[in-house]
Protein backbone atom coordinates (compact mmCIF):
# COMPACT_ATOMS: atom_id res chain seq x y z
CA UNK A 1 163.07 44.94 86.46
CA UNK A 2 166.68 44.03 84.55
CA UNK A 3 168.95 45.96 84.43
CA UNK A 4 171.03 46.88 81.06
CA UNK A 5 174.36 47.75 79.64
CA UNK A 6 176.34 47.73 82.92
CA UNK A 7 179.33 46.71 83.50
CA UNK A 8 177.90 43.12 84.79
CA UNK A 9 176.35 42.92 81.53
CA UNK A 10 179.59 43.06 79.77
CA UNK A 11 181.76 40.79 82.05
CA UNK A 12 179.23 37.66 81.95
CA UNK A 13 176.52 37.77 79.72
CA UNK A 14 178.02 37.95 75.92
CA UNK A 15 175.31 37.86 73.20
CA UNK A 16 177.45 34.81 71.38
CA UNK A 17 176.78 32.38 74.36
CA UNK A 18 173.31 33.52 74.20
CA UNK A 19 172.85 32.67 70.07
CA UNK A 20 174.67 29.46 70.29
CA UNK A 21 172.51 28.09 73.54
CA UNK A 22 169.32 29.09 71.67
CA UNK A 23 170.88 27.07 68.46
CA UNK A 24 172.01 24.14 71.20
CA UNK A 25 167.97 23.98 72.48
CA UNK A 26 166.74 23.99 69.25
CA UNK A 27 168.19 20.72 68.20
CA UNK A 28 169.21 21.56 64.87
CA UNK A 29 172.67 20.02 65.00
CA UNK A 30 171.47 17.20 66.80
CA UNK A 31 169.42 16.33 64.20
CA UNK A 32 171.99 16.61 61.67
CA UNK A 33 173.69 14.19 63.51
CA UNK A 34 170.84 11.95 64.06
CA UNK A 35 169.85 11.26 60.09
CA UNK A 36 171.06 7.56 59.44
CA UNK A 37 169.89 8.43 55.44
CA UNK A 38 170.92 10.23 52.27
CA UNK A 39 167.52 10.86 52.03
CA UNK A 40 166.31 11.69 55.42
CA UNK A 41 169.75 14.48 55.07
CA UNK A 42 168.21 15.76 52.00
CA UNK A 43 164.52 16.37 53.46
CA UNK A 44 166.42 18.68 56.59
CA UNK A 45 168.35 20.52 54.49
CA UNK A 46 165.25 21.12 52.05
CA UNK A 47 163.80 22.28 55.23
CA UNK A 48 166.53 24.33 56.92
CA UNK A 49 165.08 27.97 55.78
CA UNK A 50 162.13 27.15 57.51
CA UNK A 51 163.30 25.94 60.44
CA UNK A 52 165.75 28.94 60.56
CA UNK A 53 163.58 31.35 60.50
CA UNK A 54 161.28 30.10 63.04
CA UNK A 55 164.12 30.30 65.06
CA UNK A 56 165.53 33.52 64.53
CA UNK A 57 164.59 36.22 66.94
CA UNK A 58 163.96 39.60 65.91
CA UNK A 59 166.52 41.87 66.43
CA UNK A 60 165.80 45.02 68.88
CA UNK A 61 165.30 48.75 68.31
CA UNK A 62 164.43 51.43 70.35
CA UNK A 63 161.35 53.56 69.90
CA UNK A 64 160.25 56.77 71.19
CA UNK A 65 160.41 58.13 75.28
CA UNK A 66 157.76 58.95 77.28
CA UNK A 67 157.26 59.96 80.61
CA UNK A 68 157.01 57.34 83.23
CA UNK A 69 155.84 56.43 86.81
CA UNK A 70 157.18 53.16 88.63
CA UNK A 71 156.59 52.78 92.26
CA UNK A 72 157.03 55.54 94.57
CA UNK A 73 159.55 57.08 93.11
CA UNK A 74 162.00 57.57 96.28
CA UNK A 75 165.60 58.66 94.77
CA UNK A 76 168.64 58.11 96.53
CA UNK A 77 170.11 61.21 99.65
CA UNK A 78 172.88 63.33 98.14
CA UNK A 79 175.02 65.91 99.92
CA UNK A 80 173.73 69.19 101.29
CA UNK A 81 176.08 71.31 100.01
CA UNK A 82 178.55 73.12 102.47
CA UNK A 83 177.21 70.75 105.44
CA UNK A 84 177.68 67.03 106.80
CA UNK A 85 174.07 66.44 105.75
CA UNK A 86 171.92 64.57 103.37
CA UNK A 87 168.56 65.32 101.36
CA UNK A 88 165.89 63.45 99.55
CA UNK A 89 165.74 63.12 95.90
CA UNK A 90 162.85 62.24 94.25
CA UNK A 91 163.21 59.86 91.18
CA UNK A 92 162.02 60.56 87.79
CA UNK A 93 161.41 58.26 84.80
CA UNK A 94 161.33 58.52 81.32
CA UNK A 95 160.73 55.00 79.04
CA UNK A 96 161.84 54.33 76.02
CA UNK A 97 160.01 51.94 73.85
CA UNK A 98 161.46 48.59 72.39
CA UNK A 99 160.61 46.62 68.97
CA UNK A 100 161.68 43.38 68.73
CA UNK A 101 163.08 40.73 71.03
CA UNK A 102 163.40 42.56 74.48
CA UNK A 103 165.53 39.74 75.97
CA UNK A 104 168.69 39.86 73.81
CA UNK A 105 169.28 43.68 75.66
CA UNK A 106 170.13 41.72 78.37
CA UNK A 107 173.24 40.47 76.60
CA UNK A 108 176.68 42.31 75.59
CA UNK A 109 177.72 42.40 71.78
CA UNK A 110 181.07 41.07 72.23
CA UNK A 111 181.56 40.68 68.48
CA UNK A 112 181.28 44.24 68.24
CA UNK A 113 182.92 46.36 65.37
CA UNK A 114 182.93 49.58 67.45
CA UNK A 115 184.23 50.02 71.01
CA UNK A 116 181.87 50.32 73.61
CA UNK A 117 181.47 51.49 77.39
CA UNK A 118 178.83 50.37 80.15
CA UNK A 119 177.14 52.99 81.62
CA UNK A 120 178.37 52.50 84.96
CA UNK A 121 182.17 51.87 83.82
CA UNK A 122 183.00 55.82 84.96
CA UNK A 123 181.79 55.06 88.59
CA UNK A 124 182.93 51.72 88.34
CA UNK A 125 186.66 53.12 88.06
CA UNK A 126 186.24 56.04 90.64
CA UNK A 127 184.94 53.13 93.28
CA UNK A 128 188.19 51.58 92.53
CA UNK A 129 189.74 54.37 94.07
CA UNK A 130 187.75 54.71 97.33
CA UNK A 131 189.49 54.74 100.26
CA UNK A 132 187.12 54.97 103.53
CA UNK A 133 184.52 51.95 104.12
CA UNK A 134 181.72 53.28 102.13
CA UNK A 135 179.17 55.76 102.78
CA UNK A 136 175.53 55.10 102.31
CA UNK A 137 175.93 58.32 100.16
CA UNK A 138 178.82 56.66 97.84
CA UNK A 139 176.53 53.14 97.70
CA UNK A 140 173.66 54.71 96.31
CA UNK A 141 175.64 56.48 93.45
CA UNK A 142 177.00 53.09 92.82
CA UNK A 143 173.71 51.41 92.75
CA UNK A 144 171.72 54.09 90.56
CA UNK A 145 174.74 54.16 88.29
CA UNK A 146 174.55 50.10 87.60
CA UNK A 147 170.59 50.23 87.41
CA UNK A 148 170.62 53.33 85.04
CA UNK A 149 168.65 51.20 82.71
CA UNK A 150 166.09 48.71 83.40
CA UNK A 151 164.12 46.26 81.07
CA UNK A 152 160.37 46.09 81.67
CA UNK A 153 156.62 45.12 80.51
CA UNK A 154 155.21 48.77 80.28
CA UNK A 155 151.97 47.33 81.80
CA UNK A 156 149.87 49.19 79.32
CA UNK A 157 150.00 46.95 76.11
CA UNK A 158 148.77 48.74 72.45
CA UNK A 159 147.58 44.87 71.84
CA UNK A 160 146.11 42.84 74.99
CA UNK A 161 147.79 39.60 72.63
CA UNK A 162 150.92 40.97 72.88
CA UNK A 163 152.76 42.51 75.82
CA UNK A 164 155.11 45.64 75.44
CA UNK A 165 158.01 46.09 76.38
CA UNK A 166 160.22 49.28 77.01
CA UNK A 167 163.76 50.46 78.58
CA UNK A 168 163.61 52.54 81.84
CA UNK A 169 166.04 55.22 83.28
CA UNK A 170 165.68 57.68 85.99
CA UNK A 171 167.09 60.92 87.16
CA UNK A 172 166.64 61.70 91.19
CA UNK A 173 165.77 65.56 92.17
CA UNK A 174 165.69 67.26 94.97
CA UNK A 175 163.24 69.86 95.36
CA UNK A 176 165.27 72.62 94.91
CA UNK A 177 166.19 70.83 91.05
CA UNK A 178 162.87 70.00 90.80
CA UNK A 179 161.50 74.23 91.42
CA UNK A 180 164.58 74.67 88.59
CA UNK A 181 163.32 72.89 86.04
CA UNK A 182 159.94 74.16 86.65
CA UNK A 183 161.37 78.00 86.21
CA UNK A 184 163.01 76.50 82.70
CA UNK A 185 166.59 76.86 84.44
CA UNK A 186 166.90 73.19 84.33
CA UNK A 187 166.71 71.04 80.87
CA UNK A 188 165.80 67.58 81.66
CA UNK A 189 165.24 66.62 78.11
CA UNK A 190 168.74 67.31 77.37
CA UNK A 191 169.72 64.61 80.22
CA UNK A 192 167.62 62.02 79.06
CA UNK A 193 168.83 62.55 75.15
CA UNK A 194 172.44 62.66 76.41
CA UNK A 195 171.36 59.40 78.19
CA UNK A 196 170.04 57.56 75.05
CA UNK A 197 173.11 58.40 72.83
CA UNK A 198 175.05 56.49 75.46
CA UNK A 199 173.13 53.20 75.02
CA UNK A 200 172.38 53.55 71.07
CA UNK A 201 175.50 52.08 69.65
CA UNK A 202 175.06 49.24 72.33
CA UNK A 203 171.76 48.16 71.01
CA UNK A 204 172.74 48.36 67.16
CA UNK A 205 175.51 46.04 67.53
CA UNK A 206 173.23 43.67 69.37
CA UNK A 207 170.69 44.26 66.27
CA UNK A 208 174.16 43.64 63.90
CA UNK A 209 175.76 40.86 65.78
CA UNK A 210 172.63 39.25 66.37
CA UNK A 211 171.69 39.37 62.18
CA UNK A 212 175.19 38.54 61.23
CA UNK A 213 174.67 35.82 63.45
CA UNK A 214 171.48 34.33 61.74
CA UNK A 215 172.42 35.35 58.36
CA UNK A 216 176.27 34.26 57.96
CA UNK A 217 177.59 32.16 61.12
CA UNK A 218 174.95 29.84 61.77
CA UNK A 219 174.31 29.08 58.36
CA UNK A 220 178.04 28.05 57.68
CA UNK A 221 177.88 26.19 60.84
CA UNK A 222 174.61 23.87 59.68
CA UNK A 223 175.94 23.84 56.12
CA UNK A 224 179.23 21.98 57.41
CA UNK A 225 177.44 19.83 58.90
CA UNK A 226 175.17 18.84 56.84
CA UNK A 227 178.31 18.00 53.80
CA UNK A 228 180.16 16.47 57.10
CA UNK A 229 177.33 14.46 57.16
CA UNK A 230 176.81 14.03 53.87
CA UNK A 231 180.00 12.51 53.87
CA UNK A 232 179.52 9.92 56.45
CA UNK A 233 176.77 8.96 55.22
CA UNK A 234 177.95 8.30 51.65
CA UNK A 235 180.70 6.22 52.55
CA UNK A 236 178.63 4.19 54.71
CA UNK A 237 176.52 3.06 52.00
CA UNK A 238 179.07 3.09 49.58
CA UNK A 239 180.55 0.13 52.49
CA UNK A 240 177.17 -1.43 52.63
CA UNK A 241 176.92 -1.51 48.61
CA UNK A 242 180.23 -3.75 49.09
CA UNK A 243 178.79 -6.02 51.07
CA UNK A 244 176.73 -7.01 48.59
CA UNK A 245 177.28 -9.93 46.92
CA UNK A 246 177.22 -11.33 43.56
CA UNK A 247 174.19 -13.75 43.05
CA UNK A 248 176.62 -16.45 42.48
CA UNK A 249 177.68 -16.10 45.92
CA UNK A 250 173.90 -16.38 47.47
CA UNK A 251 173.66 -19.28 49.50
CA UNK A 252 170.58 -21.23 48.17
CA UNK A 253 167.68 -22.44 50.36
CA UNK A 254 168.35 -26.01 51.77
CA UNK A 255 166.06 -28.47 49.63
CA UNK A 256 165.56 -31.85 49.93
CA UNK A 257 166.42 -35.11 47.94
CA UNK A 258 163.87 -38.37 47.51
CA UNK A 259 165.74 -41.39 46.98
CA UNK A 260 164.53 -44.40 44.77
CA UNK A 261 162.21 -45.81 46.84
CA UNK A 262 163.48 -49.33 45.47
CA UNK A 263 166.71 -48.84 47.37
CA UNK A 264 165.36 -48.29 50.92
CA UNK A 265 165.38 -51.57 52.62
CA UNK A 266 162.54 -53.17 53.12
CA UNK A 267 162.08 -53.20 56.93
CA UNK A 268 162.26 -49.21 57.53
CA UNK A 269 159.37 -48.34 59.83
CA UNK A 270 157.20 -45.60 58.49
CA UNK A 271 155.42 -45.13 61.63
CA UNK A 272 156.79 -44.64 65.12
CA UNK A 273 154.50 -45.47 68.23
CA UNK A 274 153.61 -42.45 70.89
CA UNK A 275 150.35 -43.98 73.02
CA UNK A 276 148.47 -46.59 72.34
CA UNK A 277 146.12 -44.40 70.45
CA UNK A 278 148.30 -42.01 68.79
CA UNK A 279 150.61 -42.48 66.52
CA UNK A 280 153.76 -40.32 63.95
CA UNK A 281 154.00 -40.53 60.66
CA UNK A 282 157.52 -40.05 59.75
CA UNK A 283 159.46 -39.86 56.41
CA UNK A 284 161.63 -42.20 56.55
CA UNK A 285 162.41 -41.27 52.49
CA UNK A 286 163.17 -37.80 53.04
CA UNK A 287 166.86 -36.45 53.35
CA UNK A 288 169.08 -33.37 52.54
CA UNK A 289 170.11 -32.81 49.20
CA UNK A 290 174.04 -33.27 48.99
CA UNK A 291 174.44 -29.43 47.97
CA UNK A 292 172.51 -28.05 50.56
CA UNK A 293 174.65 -29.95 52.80
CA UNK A 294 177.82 -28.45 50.87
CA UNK A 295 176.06 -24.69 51.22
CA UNK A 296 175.60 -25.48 55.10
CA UNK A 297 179.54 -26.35 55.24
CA UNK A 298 179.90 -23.53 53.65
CA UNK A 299 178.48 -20.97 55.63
CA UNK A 300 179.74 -22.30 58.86
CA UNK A 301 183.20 -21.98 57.45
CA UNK A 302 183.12 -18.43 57.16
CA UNK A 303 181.25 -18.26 60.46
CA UNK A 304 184.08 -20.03 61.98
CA UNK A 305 186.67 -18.39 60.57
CA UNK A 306 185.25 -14.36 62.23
CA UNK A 307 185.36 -16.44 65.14
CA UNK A 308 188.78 -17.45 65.22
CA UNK A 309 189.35 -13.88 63.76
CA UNK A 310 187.85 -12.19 66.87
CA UNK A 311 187.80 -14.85 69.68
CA UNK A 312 187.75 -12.09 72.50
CA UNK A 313 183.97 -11.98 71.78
CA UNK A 314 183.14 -15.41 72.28
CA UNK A 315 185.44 -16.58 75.12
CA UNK A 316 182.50 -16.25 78.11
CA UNK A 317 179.69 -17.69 75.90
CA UNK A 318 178.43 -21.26 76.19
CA UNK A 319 177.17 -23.99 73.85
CA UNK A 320 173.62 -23.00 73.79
CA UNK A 321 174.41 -19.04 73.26
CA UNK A 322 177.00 -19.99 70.29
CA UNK A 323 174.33 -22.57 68.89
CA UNK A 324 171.79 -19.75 68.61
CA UNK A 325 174.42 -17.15 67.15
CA UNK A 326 174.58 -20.19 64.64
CA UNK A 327 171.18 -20.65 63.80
CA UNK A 328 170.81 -16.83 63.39
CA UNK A 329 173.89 -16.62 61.04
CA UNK A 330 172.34 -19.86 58.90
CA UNK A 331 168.81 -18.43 58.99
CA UNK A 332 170.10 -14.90 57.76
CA UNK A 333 172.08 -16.65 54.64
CA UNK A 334 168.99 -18.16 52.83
CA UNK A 335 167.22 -15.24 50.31
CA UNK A 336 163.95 -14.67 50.85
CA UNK A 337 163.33 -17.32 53.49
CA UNK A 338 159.58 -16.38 54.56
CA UNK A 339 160.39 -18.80 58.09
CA UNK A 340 163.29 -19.78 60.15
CA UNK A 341 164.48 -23.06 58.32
CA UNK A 342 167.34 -23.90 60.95
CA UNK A 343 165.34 -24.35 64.52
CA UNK A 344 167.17 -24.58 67.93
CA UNK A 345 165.91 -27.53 70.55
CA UNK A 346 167.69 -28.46 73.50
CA UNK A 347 170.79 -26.83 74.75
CA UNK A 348 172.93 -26.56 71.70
CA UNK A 349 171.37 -28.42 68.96
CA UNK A 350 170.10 -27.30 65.40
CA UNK A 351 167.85 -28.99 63.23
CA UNK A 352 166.44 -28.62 59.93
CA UNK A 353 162.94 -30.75 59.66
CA UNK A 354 161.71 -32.23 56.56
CA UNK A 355 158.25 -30.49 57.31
CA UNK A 356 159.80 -26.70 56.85
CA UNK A 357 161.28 -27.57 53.64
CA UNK A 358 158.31 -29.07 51.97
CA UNK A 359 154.84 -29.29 52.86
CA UNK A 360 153.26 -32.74 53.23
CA UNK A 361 156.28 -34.25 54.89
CA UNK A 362 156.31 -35.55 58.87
CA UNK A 363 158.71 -33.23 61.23
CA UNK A 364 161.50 -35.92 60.40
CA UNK A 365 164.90 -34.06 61.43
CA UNK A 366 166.97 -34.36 58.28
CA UNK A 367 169.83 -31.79 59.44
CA UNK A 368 171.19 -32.03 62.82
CA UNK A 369 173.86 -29.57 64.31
CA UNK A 370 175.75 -30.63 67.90
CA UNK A 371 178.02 -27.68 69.74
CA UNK A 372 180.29 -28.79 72.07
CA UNK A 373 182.85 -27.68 74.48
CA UNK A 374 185.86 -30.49 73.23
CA UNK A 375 186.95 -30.76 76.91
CA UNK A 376 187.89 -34.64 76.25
CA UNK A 377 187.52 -37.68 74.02
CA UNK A 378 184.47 -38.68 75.99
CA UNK A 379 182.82 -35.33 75.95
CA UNK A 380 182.94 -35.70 71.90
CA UNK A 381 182.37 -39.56 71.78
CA UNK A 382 179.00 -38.96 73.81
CA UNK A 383 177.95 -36.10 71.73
CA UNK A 384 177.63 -38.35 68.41
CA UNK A 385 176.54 -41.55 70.46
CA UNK A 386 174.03 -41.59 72.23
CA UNK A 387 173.26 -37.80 72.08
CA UNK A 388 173.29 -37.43 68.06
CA UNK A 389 172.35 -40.85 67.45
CA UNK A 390 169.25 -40.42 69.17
CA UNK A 391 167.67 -37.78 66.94
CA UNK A 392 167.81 -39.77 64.05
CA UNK A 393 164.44 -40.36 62.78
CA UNK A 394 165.40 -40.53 58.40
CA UNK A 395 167.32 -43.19 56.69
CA UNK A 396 170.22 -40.54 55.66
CA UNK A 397 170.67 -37.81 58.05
CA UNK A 398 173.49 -34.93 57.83
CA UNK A 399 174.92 -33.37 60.25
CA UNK A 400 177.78 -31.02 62.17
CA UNK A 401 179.71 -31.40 64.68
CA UNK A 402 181.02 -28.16 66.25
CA UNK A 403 183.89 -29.03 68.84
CA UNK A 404 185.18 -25.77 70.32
CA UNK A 405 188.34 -26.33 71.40
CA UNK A 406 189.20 -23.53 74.78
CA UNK A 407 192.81 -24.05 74.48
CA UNK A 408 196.03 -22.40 74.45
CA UNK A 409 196.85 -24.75 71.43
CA UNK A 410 194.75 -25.94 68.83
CA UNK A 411 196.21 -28.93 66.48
CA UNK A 412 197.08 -31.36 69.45
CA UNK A 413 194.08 -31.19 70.89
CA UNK A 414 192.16 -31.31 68.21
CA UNK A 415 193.84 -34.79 66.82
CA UNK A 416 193.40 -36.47 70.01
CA UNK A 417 189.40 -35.61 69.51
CA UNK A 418 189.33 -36.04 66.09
CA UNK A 419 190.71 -39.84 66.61
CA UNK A 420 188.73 -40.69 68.97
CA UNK A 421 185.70 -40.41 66.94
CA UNK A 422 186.68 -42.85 64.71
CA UNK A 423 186.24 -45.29 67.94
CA UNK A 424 182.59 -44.81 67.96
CA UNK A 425 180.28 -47.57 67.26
CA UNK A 426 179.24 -47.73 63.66
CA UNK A 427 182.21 -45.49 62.27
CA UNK A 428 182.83 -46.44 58.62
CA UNK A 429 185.38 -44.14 57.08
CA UNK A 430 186.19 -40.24 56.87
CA UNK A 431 186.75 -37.96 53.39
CA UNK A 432 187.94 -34.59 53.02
CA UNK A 433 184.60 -31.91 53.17
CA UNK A 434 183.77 -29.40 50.87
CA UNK A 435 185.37 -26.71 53.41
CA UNK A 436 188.20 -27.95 54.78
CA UNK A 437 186.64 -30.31 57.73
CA UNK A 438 186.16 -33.84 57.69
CA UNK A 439 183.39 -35.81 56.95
CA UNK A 440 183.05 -38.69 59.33
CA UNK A 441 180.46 -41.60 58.36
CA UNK A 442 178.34 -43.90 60.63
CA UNK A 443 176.12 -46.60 60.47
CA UNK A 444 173.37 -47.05 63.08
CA UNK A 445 171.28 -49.90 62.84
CA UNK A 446 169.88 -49.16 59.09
CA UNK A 447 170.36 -45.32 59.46
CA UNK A 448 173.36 -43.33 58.09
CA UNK A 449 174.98 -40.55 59.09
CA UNK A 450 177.48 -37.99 57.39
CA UNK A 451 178.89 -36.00 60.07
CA UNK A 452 180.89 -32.86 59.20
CA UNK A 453 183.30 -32.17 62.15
CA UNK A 454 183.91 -28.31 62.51
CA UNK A 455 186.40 -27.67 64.72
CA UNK A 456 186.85 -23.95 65.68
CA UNK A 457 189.89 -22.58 68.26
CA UNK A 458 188.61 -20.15 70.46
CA UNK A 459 191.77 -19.77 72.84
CA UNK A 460 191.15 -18.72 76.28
CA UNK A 461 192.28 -15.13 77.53
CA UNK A 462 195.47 -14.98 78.79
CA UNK A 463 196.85 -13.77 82.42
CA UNK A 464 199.55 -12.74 84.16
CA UNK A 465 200.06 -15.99 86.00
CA UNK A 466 198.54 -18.00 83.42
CA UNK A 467 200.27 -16.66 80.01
CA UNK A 468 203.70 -18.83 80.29
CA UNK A 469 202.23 -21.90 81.10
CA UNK A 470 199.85 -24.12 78.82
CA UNK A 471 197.67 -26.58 80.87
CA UNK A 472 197.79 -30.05 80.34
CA UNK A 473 195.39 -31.53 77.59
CA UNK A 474 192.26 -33.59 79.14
CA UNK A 475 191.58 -36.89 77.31
């Protein structure tokens, strides 16, 4: 059994801990939280009264009393008057019947609107005042006073479905009390009535705080957070809506241009030998149209440019991880690409293949992408000859460069590399790109190459020891 409207009760069990965990469990609020949607906010608030009142509890009311018989009924010893000895009592029960939740008894209405007292706050204050050790006579008038009332299953259910529940207190007689109340000098029923007007305003306010709770506070708590929500959520896809833009901005898919075949020289291979019985046809026609070239630039520009904007997030990554943060960037700009146009091979290369852009072609690369750490002028020689050279396959090939430069400083570093690719074989001359980077042309045997050079400044993070001094540049 529990027992009730103590002093215990009061001190640490208030009712408003009790609503708010049961709101906490139910994950209401968390869900709130949780919708990503204006939509998905709309549905749970469509379905809040529902949800509510599954949740809700009913409040409790007491019923009628009855007698009642719980164990074996041994009271506590009192006094014998005019002597230094104790007698038996016998304990008596009435219960009173409960409607409702039974559990939220257990609780103190600390939002009450009317001042209350425990039942045992009387004896409570006279033990405060107790001078000897305790007597066993003192201890049990402390203990019946605390567990005056007791909450309990009355073990004899109206309906087997549902169990019932009821309120016990007790009064202990000896049999002298008991032989009193038999001869009608002794009311009982008055006791117990006195009793229940003790605990009556205790169980309305948990009945009031309990509805105010369900119909007022928790409501105003879900609505705010709903329009806090709400709110959140709007200007989130009000930022997203932003981001959206114009159709003249969209970033065509990468086509390819046919030259007159009249202009190809005359001793281009068509075919390249694999084993002596297989052979691969390639395209030797097939190139990159000069705007989808310019719309590559493009892209990588801006690419470059939240780089240099944000280098902290790059400085630990290598070639191949910034190659395929490339690939993904120039995959993600084409509309309605059905496949991955840009493919990664290798350790940081990306290629575009005449075969993804239009069927019927051979899997000639026409678009060729090189990252590289710019440590030194052989580190970027070597990446355009032999490493770039050697995926040519098409008589006009474009491709990037990207030389990421890991230093304190950026523009002397970056002329030292940017000369010395001009001292690779088959350099012709250099223009001004579309975006801002050069272009660099080569000749290979009868193949040509337009290399964009993208150089991006990812400086390295800076120390104690380390942020005065800027090391020497490596050539």
């Amino acid at each position: 059994m529990t027992s009730l409207f103590n002093s215990s009760r009061n001190d640490l069990d208030p009712l408003s801990n009790h609503l708010r965990s049961m709101v906490k469990r139910s994950g209401l609020l968390d869900a709130v939280c949780a919708t990503t949607e204006l939509d998905q906010l709309d549905k749970f608030e469509t379905n809040l009264l529902p949800e509510l009142a599954a949740l809700r509890p009913k409040a409790p009311k007491l019923g009628g009393m009855r007698a009642a018989r719980i164990g074996e009924n041994e009271g506590i010893q009192i006094p014998v008057p005019g002597t230094e000895f104790t007698q038996p009592t016998h304990r008596h029960y009435i219960a009173v019947q409960v409607y409702g939740d039974p559990w939220l008894l257990t609780f103190w209405p600390d939002a009450a609107e009317v001042e209350l007292t425990a039942v045992d706050a009387s004896l409570q204050a006279e033990s405060a005042t107790w001078t000897t050790p305790w007597t066993h006579e003192n201890h049990g008038r402390l203990d019946a006073a605390i567990n005056q009332w007791q909450l309990s299953e009355t073990g004899d259910p109206l309906d087997a479905s549902e169990p019932e529940w009821a309120v016990y207190t007790f009064i202990d007689l000896t049999v002298a009390q008991e032989k009193a109340v038999h001869a009608g000098e002794l009311d009982l029923r008055t006791v117990f009535e006195d009793r229940r007007k003790e605990i009556d305003p205790i169980v309305v306010q948990i009945a009031q705080q309990t509805e105010h709770y369900f119909d007022v506070e928790l409501p105003n708590l879900l609505n705010f957070a709903i329009e806090k929500r709400r709110e959140i959520l709007t200007n989130r896809a009000a930022v997203t809506a932003s981001l959206t833009f114009p159709n003249a901005w969209a970033i065509a898919e990468p086509t390819l241009d046919t030259p007159d075949p009249t202009t190809l020289p005359s001793d281009i291979n068509t075919k390249a030998e694999l084993n002596d019985d297989e052979e691969l046809l390639i395209d030797t026609r097939a190139r990159l149209a000069p705007a989808s070239f310019e719309d590559v630039q493009a892209v990588i520009r801006v690419w470059a440019n939240a780089i240099e904007r944000t280098p902290e997030a790059f400085h630990d990554l290598g070639e191949d991880r910034v190659s395929d943060l490339l690939a993904a960037t120039l995959n993600a700009t084409l509309p309605g690409a059905k496949r991955e146009v840009y493919s990664r091979e290798g350790k940081s290369d990306i290629f575009i293949q005449a075969d993804t852009l239009a069927e019927g072609r051979g899997p000639a690369k026409v678009f060729i992408c090189e990252a590289k750490r710019a440590t030194s002028d052989k580190v970027v020689r070597e990446a355009v000859d032999p490493q770039l050279f050697g995926y040519l396959t098409v008589h006009d090939t474009a491709a990037v460069l990207l030389l990421l430069f890991r230093t304190h400083t950026f523009d002397g570093p970056k002329r030292d590399r940017l000369a010395a690719l001009c001292d690779v074989k088959g350099y012709i001359d250099t223009e001004d790109g579309p975006s801002g980077w050069p272009i660099y042309k080569y000749r290979t045997g009868e193949r040509r190459v337009d290399l964009c050079v993208a150089s991006v400044h990812i400086p390295p993070k800076r120390s104690k020891t380390t942020s005065n001094q800027e090391p020497a540049a490596t050539n």
